[in-house]
C-alpha atoms as a PDB file:
ATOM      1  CA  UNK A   1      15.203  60.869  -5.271  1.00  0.00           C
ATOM      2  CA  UNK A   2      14.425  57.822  -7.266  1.00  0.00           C
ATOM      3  CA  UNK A   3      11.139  59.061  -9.189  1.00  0.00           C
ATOM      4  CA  UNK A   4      10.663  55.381 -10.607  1.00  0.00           C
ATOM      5  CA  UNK A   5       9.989  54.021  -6.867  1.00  0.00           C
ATOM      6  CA  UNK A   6       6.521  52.088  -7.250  1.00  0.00           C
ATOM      7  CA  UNK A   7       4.462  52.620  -4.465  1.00  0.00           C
ATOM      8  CA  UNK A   8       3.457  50.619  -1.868  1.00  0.00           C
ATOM      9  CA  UNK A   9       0.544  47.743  -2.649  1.00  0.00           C
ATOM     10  CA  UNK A  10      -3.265  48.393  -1.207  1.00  0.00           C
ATOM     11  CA  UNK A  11      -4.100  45.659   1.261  1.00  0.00           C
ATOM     12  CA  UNK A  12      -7.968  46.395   0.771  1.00  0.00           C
ATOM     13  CA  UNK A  13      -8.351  42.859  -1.409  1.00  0.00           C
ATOM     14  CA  UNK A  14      -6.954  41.084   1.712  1.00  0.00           C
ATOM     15  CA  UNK A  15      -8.867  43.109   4.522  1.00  0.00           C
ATOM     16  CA  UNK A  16     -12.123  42.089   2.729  1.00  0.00           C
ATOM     17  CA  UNK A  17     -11.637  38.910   2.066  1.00  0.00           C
ATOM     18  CA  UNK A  18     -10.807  38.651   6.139  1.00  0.00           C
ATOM     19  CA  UNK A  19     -14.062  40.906   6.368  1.00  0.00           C
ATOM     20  CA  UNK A  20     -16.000  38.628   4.804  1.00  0.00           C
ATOM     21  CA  UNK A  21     -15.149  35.707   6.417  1.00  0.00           C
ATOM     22  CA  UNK A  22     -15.628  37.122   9.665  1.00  0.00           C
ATOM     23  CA  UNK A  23     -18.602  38.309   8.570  1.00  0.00           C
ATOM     24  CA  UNK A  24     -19.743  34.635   7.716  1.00  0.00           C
ATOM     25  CA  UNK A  25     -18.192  33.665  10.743  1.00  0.00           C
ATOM     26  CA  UNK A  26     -20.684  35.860  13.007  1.00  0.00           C
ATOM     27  CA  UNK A  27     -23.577  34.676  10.667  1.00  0.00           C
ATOM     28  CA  UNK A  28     -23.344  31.388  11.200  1.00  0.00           C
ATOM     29  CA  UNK A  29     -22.538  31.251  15.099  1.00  0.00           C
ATOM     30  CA  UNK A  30     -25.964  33.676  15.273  1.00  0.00           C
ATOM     31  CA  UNK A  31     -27.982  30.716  13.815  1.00  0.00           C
ATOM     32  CA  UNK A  32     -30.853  30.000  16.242  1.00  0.00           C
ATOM     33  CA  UNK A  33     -29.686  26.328  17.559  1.00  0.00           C
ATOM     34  CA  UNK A  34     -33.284  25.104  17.122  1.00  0.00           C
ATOM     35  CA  UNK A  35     -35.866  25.874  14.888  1.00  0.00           C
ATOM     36  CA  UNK A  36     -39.463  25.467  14.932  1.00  0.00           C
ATOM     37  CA  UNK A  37     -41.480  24.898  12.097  1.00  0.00           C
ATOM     38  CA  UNK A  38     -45.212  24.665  14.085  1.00  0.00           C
ATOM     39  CA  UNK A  39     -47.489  21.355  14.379  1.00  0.00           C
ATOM     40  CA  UNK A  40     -48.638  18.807  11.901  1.00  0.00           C
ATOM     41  CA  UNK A  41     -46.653  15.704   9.925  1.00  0.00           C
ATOM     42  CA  UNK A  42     -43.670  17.180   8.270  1.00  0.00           C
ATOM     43  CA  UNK A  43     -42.378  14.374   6.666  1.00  0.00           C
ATOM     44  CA  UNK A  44     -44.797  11.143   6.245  1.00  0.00           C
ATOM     45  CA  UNK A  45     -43.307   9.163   4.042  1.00  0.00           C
ATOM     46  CA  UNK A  46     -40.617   5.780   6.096  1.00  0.00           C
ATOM     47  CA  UNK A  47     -37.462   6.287   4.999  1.00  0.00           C
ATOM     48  CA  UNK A  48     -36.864   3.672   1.725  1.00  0.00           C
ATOM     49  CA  UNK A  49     -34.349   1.376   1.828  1.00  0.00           C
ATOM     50  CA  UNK A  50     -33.351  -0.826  -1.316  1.00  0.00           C
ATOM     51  CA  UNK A  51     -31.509  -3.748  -1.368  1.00  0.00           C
ATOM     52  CA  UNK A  52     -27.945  -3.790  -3.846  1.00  0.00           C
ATOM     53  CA  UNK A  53     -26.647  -6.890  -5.229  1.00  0.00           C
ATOM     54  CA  UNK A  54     -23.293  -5.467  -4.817  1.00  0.00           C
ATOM     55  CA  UNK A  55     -21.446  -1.845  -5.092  1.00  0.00           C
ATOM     56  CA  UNK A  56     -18.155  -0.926  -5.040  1.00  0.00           C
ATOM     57  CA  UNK A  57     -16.447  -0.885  -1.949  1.00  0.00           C
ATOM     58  CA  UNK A  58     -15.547   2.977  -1.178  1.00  0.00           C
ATOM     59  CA  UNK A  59     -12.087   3.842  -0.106  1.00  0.00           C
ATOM     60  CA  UNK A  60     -11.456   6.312   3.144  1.00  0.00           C
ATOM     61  CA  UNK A  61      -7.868   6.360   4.242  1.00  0.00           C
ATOM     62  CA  UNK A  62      -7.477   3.017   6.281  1.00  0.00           C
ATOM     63  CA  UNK A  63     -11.224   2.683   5.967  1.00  0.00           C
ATOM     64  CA  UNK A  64     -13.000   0.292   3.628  1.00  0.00           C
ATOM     65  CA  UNK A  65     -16.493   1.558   3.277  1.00  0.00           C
ATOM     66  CA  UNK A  66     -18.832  -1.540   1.923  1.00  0.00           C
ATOM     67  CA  UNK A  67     -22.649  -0.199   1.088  1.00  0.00           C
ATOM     68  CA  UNK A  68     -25.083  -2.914   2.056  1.00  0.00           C
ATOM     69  CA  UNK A  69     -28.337  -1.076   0.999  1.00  0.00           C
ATOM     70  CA  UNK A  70     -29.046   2.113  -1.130  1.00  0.00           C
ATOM     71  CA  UNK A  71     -31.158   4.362   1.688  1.00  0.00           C
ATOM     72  CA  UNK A  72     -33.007   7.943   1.736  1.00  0.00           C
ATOM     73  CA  UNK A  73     -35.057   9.630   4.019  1.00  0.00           C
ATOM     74  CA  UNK A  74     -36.854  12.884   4.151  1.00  0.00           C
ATOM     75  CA  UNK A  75     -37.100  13.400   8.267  1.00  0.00           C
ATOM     76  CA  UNK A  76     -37.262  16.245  10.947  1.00  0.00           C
ATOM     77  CA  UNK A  77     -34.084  16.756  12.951  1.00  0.00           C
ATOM     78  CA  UNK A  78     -35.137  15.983  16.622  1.00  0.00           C
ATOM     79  CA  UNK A  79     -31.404  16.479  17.703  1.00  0.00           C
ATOM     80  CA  UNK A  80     -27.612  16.434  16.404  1.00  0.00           C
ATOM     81  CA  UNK A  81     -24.723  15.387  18.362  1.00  0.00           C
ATOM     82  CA  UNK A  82     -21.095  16.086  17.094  1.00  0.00           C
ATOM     83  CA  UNK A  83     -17.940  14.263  17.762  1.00  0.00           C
ATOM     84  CA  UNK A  84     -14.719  14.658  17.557  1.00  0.00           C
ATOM     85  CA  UNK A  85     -12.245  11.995  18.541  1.00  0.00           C
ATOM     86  CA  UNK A  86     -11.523   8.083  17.997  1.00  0.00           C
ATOM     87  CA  UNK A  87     -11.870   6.224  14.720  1.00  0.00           C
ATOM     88  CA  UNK A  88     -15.871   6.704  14.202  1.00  0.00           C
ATOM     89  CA  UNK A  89     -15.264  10.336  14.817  1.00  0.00           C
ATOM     90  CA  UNK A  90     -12.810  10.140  11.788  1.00  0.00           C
ATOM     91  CA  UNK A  91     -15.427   8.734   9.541  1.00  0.00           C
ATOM     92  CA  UNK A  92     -18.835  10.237  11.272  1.00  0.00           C
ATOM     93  CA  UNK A  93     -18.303  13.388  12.590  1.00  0.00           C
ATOM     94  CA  UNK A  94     -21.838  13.839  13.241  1.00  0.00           C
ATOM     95  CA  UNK A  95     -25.108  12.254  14.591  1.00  0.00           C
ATOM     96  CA  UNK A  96     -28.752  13.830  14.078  1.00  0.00           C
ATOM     97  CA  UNK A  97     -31.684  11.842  15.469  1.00  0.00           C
ATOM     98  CA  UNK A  98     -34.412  12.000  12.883  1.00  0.00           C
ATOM     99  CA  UNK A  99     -38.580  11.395  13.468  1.00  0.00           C
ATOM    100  CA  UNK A 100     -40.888  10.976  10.239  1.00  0.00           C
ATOM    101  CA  UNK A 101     -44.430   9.864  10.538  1.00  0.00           C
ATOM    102  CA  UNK A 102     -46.040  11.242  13.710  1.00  0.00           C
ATOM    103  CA  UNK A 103     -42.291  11.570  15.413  1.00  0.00           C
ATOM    104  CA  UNK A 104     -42.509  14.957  13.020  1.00  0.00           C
ATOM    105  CA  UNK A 105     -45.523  16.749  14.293  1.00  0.00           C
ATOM    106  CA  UNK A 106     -44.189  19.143  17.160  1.00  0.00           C
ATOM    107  CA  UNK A 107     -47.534  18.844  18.919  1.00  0.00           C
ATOM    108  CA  UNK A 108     -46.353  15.458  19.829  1.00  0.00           C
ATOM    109  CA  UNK A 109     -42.303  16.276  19.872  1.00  0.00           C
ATOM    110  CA  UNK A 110     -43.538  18.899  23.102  1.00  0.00           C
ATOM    111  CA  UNK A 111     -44.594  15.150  24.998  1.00  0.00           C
ATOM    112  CA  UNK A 112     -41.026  13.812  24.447  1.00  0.00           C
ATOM    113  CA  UNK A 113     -37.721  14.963  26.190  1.00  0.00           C
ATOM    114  CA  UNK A 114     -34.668  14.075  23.899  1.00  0.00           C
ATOM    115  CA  UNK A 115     -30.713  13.621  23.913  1.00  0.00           C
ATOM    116  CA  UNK A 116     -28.053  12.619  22.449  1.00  0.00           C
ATOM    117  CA  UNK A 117     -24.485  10.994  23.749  1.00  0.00           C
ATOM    118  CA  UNK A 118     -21.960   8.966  23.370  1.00  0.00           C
ATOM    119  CA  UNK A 119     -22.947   8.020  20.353  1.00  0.00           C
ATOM    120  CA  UNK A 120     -26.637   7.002  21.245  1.00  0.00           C
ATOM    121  CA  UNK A 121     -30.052   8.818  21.066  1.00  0.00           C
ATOM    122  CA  UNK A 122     -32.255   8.578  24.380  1.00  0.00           C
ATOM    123  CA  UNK A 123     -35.909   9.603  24.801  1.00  0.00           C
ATOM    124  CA  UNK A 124     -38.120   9.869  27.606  1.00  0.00           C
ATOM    125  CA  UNK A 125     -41.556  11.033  28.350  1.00  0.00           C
ATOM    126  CA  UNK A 126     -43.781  11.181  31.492  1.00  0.00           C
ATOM    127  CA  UNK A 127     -46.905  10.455  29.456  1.00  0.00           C
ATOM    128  CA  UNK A 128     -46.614   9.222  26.084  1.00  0.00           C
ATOM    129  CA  UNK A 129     -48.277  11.205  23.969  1.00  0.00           C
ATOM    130  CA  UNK A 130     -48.448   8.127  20.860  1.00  0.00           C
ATOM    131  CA  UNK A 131     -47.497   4.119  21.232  1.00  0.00           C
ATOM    132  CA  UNK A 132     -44.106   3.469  22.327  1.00  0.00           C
ATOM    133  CA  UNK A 133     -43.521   1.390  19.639  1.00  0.00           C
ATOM    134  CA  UNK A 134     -44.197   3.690  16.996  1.00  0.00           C
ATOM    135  CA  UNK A 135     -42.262   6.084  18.763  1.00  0.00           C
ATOM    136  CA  UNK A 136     -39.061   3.294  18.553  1.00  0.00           C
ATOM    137  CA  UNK A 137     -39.776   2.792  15.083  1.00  0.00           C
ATOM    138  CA  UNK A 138     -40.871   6.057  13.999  1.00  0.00           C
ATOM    139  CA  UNK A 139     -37.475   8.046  14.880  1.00  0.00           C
ATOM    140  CA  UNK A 140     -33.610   6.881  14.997  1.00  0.00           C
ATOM    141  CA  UNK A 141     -30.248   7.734  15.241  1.00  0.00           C
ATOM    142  CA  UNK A 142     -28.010   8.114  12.408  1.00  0.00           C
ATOM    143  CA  UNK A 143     -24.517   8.028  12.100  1.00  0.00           C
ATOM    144  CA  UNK A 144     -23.698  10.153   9.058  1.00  0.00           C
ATOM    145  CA  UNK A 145     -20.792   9.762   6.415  1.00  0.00           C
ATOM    146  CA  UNK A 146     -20.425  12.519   3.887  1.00  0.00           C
ATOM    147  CA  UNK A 147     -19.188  11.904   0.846  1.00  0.00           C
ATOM    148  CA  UNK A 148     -17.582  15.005   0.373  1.00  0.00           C
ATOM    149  CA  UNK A 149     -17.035  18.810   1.273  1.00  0.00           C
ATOM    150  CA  UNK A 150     -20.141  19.481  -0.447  1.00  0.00           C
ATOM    151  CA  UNK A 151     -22.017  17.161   1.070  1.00  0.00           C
ATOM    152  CA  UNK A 152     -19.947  17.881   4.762  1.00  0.00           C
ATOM    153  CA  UNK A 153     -20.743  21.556   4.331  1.00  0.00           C
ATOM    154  CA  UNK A 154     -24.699  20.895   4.251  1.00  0.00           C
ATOM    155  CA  UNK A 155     -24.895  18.358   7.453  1.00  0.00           C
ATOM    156  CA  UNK A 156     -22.784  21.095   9.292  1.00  0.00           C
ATOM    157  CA  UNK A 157     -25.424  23.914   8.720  1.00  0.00           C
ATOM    158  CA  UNK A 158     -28.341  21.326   9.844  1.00  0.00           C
ATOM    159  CA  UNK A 159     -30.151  22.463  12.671  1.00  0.00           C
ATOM    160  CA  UNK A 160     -32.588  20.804  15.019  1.00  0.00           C
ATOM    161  CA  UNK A 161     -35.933  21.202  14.445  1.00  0.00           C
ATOM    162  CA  UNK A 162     -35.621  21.691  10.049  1.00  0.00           C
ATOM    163  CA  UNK A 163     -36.838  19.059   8.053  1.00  0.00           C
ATOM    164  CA  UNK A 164     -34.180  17.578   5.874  1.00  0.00           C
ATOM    165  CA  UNK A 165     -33.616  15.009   2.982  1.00  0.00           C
ATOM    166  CA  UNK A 166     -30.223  12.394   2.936  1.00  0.00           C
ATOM    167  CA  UNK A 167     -29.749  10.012   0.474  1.00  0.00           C
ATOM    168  CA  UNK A 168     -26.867   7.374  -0.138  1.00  0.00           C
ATOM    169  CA  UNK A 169     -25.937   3.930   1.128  1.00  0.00           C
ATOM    170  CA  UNK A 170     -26.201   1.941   4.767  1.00  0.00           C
ATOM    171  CA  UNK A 171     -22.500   0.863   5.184  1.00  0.00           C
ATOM    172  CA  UNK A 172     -20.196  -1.382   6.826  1.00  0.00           C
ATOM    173  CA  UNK A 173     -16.835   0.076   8.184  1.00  0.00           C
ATOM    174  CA  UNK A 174     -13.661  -1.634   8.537  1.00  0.00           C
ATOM    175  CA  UNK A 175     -10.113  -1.766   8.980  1.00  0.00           C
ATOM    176  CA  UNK A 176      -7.095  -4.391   8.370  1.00  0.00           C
ATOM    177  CA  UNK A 177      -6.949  -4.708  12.258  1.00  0.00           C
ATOM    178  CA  UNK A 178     -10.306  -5.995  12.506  1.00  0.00           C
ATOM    179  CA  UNK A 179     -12.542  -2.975  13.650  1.00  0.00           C
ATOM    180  CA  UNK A 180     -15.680  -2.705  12.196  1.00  0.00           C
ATOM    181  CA  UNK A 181     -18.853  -0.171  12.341  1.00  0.00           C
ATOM    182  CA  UNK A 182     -22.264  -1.951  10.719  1.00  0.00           C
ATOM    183  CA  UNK A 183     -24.887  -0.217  10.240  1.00  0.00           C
ATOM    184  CA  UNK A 184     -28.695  -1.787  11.386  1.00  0.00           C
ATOM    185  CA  UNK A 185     -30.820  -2.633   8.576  1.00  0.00           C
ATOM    186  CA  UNK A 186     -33.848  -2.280  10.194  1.00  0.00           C
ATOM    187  CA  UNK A 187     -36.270   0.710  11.505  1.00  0.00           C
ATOM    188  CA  UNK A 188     -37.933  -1.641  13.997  1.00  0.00           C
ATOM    189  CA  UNK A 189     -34.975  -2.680  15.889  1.00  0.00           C
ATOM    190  CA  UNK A 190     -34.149  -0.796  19.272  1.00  0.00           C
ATOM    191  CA  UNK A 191     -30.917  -0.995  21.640  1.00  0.00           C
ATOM    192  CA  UNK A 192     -27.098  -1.515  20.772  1.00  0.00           C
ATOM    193  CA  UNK A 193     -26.195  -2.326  16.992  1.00  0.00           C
ATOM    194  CA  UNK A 194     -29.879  -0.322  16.230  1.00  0.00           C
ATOM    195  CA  UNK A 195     -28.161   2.628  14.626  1.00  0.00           C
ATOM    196  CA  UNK A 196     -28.038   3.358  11.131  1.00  0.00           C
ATOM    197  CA  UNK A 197     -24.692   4.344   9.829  1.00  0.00           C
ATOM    198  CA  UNK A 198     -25.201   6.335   6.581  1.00  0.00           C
ATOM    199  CA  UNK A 199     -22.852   7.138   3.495  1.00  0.00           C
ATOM    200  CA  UNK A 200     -24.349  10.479   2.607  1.00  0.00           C
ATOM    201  CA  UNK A 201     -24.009  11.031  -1.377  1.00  0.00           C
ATOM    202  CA  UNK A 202     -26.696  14.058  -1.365  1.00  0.00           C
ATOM    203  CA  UNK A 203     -28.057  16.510   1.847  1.00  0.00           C
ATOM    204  CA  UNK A 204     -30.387  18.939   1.433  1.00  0.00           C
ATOM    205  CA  UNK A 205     -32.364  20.996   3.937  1.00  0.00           C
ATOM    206  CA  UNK A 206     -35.666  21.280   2.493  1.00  0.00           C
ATOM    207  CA  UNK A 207     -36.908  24.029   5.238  1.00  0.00           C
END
């Protein structure tokens, strides 16, 4: 017999490496879909919104991103909505409706039935438990742009009901065909065109 014959290679690197990642797997598909965080004001503060002179135009594939305004907001996630098909889906992969002022105590989130679809957020409520108006202007939808993996890996472990912090630029999208996604400027507008459509830079959930 050939008593130089090396023998055969352990496979126990690979197997845990597979391990692992199935364990991470299971972790992450065990995350409660919603979490509660009890009453009060979570986040205060309106989101802040600065105007640019100008910024350079970002470049995404056949997408030209153009910043209009530099933008943050520390909010509470009253829903998120994924997508996965047509061009907005290739840029924004993800909505979350956000509340700050009042629209973060849960006391008055338990008065207020809310959705998400198709790209809109929809609330409804058989007694309103504050104004309608500050409800409109006191929560929104947001169409969300990550910047990067990072930033992509952070919006995907975002769960309704946490408290979170995004900061970046409102954007217009376009295309050399002549489609084009703008994002609202305002918190006080309601309806079509009202969305804000955010180039995330930073994403952090802050509990």
């Amino acid at each position: 017999p050939d008593s130089t014959a090396k023998p055969a290679r352990s496979n126990s690197v690979p197997r845990l490496v597979v391990l692992l990642l199935a364990a991470l797997l299971l972790w992450k598909l065990l995350q409660p879909d919603r979490v509660e965080l009890g009453p009060g004001v979570l986040a205060a503060a309106d989101p802040v919104q600065n105007a640019i002179d100008a910024a350079p135009v970002i470049r995404r594939d056949e997408y030209r991103i153009t910043p209009l305004a530099e933008f943050q907001i520390r909010a509470k996630v009253l829903g998120r909505e994924s997508y996965y098909s047509g061009r907005e889906a290739d840029l924004s992969p993800l909505d979350l409706a956000l509340g700050w002022g009042r629209m973060s105590d849960e006391d008055i989130l338990a008065g207020i039935d809310i959705s998400q679809s198709g790209r809109w957020y929809r609330w409804r409520s058989e007694t309103l438990p504050i104004p309608r108006r500050e409800i409109e202007t006191h929560s929104g939808n947001m169409h969300l742009i990550p910047a990067d993996e990072i930033v992509e890996d952070t919006l995907d472990d975002i769960r309704q009901g946490q408290i979170v912090e995004l900061k970046g630029y409102l954007v217009r999208a376009d295309t050399p065909d002549g489609w084009r996604w703008v994002s609202s400027l305002s918190r006080n507008d309601t309806g079509a065109r009202s969305c804000e459509l955010v180039y995330v830079e930073r994403a952090r959930i802050v509990y």
